[in-house]
Protein backbone atom coordinates (compact mmCIF):
# COMPACT_ATOMS: atom_id res chain seq x y z
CA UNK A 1 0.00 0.00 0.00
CA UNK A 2 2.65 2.28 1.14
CA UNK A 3 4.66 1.72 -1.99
CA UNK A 4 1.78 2.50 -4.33
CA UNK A 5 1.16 5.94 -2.72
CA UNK A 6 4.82 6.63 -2.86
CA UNK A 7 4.99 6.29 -6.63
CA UNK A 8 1.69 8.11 -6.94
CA UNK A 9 2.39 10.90 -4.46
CA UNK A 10 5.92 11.34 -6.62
CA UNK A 11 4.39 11.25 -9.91
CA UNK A 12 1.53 13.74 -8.66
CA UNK A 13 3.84 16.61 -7.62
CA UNK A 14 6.25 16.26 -10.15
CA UNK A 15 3.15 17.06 -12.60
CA UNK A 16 2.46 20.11 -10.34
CA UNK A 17 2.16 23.78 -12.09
CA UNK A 18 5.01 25.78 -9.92
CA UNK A 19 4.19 28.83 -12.67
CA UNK A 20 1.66 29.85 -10.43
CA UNK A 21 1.91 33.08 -8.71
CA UNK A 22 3.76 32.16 -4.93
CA UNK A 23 0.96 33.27 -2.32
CA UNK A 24 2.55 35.37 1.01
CA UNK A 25 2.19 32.09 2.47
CA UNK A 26 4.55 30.55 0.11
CA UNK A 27 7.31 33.12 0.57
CA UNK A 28 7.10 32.70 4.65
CA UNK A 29 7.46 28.84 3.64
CA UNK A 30 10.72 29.57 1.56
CA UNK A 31 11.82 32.06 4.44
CA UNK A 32 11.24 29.36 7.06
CA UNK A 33 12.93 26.93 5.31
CA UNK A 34 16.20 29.15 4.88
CA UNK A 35 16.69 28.42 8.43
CA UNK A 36 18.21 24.79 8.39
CA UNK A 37 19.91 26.51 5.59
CA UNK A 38 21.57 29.03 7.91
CA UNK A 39 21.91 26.27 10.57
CA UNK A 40 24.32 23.99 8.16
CA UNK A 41 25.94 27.01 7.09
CA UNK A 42 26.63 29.45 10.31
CA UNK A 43 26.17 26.73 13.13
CA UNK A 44 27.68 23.77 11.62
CA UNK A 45 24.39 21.50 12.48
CA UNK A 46 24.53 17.70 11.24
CA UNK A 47 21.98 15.16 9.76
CA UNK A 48 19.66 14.10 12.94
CA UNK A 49 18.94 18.61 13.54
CA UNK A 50 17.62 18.86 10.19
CA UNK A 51 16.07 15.44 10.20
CA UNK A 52 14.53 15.93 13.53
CA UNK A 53 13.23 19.43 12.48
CA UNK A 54 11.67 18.18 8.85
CA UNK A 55 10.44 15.16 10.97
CA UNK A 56 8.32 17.46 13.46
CA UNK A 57 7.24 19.52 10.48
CA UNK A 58 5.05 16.84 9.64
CA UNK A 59 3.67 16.72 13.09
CA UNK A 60 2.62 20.12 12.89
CA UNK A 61 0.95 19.21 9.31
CA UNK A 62 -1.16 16.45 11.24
CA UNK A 63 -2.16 19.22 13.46
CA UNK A 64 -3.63 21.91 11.40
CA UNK A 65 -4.87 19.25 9.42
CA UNK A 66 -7.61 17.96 11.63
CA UNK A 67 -7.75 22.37 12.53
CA UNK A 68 -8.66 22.10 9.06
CA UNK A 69 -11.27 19.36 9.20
CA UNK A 70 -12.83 21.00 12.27
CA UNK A 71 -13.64 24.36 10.08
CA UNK A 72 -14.54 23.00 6.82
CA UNK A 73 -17.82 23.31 5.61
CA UNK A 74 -19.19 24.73 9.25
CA UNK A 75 -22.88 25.06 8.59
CA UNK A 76 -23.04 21.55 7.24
CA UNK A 77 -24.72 19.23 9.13
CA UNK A 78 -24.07 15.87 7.20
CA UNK A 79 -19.87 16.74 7.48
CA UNK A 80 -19.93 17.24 11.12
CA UNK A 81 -21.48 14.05 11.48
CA UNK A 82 -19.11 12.57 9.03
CA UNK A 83 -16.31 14.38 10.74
CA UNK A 84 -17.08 12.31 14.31
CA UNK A 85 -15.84 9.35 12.54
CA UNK A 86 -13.03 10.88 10.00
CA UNK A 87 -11.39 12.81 12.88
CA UNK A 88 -10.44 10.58 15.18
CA UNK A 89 -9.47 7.93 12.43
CA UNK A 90 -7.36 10.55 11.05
CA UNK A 91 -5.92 11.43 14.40
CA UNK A 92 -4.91 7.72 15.03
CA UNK A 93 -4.26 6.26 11.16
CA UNK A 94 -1.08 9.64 10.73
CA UNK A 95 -0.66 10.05 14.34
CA UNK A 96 1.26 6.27 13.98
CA UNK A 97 2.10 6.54 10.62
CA UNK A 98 4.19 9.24 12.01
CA UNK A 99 5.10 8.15 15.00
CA UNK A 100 7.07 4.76 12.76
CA UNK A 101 8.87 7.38 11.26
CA UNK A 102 10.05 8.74 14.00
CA UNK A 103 11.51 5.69 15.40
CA UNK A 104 13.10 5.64 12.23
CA UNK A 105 14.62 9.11 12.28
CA UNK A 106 15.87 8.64 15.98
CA UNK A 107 17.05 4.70 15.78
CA UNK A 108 19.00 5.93 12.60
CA UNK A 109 19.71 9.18 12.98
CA UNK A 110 19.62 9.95 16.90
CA UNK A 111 22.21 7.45 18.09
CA UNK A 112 21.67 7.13 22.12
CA UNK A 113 19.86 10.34 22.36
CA UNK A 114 16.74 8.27 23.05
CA UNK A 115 18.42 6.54 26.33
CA UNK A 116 16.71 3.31 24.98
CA UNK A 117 13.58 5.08 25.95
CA UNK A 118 10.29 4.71 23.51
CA UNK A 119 9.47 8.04 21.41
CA UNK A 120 7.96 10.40 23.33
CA UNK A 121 7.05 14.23 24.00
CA UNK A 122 9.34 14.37 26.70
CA UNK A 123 12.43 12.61 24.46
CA UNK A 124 11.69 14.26 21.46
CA UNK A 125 11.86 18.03 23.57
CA UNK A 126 14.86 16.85 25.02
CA UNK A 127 16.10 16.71 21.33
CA UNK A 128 15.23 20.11 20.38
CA UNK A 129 16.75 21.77 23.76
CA UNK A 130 19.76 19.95 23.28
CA UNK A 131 20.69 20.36 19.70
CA UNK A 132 19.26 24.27 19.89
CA UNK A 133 16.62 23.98 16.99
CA UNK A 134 13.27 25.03 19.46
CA UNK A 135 12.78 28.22 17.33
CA UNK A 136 13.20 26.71 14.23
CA UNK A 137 10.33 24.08 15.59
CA UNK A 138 8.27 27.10 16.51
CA UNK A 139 8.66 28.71 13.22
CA UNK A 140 7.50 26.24 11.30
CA UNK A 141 4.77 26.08 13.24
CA UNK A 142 4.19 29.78 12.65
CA UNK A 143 4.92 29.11 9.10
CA UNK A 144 2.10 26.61 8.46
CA UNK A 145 -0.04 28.52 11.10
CA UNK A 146 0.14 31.57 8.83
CA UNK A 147 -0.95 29.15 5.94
CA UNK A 148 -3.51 28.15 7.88
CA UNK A 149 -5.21 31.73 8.72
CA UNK A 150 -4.17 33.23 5.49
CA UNK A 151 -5.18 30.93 2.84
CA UNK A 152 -7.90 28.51 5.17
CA UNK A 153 -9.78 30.84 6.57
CA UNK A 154 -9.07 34.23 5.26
CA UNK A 155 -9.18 33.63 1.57
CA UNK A 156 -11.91 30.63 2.00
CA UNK A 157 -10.71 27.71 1.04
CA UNK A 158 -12.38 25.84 4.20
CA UNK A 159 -15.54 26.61 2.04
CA UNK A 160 -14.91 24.02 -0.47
CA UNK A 161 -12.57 21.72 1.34
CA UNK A 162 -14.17 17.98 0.89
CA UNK A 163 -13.47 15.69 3.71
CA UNK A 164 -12.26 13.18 1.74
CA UNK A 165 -9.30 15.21 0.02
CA UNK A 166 -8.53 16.59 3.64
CA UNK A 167 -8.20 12.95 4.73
CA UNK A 168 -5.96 12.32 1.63
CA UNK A 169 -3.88 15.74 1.23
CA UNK A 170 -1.09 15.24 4.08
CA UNK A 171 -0.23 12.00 2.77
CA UNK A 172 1.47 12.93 -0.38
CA UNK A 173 3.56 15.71 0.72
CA UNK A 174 4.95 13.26 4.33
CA UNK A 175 5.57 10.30 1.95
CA UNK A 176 7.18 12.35 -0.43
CA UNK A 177 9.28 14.50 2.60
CA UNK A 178 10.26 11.00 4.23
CA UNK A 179 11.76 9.64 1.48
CA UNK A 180 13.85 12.93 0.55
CA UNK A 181 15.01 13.33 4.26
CA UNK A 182 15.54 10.06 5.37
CA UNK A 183 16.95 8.92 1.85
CA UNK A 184 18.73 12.50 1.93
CA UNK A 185 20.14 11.48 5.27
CA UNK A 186 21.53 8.04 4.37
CA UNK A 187 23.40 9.55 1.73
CA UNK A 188 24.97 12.69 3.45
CA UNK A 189 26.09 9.76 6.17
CA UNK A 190 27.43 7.98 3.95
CA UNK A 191 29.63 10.23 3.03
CA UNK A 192 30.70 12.17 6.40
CA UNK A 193 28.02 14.43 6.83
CA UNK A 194 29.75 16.98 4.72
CA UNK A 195 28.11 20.30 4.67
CA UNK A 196 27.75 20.45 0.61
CA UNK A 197 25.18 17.20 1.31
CA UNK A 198 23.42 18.96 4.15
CA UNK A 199 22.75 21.93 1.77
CA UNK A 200 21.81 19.92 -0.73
CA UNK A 201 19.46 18.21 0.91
CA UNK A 202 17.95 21.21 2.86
CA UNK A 203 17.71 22.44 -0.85
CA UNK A 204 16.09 19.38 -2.22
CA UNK A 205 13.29 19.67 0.85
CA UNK A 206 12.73 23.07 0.33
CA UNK A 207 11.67 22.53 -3.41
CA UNK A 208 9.79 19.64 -3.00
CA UNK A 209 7.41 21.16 0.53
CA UNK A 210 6.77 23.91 -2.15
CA UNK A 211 5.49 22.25 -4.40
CA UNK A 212 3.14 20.65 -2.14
CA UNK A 213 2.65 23.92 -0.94
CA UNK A 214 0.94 24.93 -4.53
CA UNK A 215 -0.80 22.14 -5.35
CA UNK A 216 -2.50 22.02 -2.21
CA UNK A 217 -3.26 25.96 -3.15
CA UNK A 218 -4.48 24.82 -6.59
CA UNK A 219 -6.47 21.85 -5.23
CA UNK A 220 -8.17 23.99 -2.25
CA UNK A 221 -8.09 27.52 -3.52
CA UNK A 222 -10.96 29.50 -5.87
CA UNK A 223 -11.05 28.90 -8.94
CA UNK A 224 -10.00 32.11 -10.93
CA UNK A 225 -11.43 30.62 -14.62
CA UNK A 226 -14.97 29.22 -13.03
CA UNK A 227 -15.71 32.50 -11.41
CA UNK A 228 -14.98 34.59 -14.72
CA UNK A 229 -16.83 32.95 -16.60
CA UNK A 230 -20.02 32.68 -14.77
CA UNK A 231 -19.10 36.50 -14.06
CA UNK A 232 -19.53 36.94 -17.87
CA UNK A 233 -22.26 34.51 -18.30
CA UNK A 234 -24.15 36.85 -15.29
CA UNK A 235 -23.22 39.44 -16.84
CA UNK A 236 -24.87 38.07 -20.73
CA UNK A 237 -27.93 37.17 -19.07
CA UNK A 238 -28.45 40.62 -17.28
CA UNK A 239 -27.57 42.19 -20.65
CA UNK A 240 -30.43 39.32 -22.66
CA UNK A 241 -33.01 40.37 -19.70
CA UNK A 242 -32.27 44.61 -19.78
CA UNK A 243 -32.62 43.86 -23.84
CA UNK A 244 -36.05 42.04 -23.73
């Protein structure tokens, strides 16, 4: 299963339009994601900082995801109901399909960090304290938090989110993310963590979370063509009707 939506989830933003116009929120994502950049670069961080910090990223996706089922469609009855059962399925099915991966990232990655303990809150804060990347956590929570309010809610999109695609979206872009990072990772071990592999990588992540970033705007957001042309087709009508 896993397999399939990894070739699928490849092939899907590889055929994504990046000729779109870059929302604010996609410039704050590009911003945010300068700052592993400047870690490699100015604070000589290895693989498990940037590993850990992509990791959690897609812990704070999970999160504003089910923000995101809460507020779509409000004044639908039939979703809330369906959203009793999709939430907490959600909640459980990525909640351990990220969790795995995070076993991964620290068993390979983290060394003895984890003390032989089992993932947890309290292990995985430990990380960030110790290896100095809590702001660059909280920024990327800012970063999709801003996506959230900007695009979401202010421009509308929780208006014609469907349940189903919510259920769906987060999918592609973590199967996709885990298989740059941790396949990024292998390879910049592999060759001594040198800092021209680090960049590349951060590079690599950076262009791939943006495209995710626009398709998900294409898939949620208005669309421009529909709404000009029933604009004009309003506006024919009204033109027809002021004629007769």
């Amino acid at each position: 299963m896993y397999y399939h939506d990894v070739s699928r989830s490849l092939a899907e933003l590889l055929r994504t339009d990046t000729h779109q116009e870059i929302s604010p929120s996609g410039v704050i994502l590009i911003l945010v994601n300068l700052i592993p950049l400047g870690g490699v670069l100015l604070l000589a961080w290895e693989v498990f900082p940037v590993v850990l910090l992509y990791w959690l990223e897609n812990v704070i996706v999970g999160v504003f995801n089910v923000a995101r089922f809460l507020c779509a469609r409000p004044n639908d009855l039939g979703r809330w109901l369906a959203k009793l059962f999709m939430i907490p399925f959600f909640i459980f099915h990525y909640g351990m399909f990220t969790l795995i991966h995070g076993v991964f990232v620290f068993a390979i990655f983290g060394g003895d960090l984890s003390g032989g303990e089992f993932i947890s809150v309290a292990v995985v804060r430990s990380a960030l304290i110790e290896y100095g990347i809590v702001y660059a956590a909280l920024a990327l929570f800012a970063s999709h938090g801003f996506s959230f309010f900007w695009n979401y809610l202010g421009i509308g999109e929780y208006r014609r989110a469907e349940l189903e695609k919510l259920m769906q979206q987060p999918y592609s872009r973590v199967v996709v993310l885990h298989i740059t990072i941790i396949g990024g990772g292998f390879l910049v071990m592999a060759a001594g963590s040198p800092t021209l592999g680090l960049l590349l990588l951060v590079v690599l992540k950076t262009g791939v979370d943006l495209r995710a970033h626009l398709k998900e705007r294409k898939q949620f957001g208005p669309d421009t063509y529909a709404r000009l042309k029933q604009a004009l087709g309003d506006r024919d009508s009204a033109s027809v009707g002021a004629s007769a």
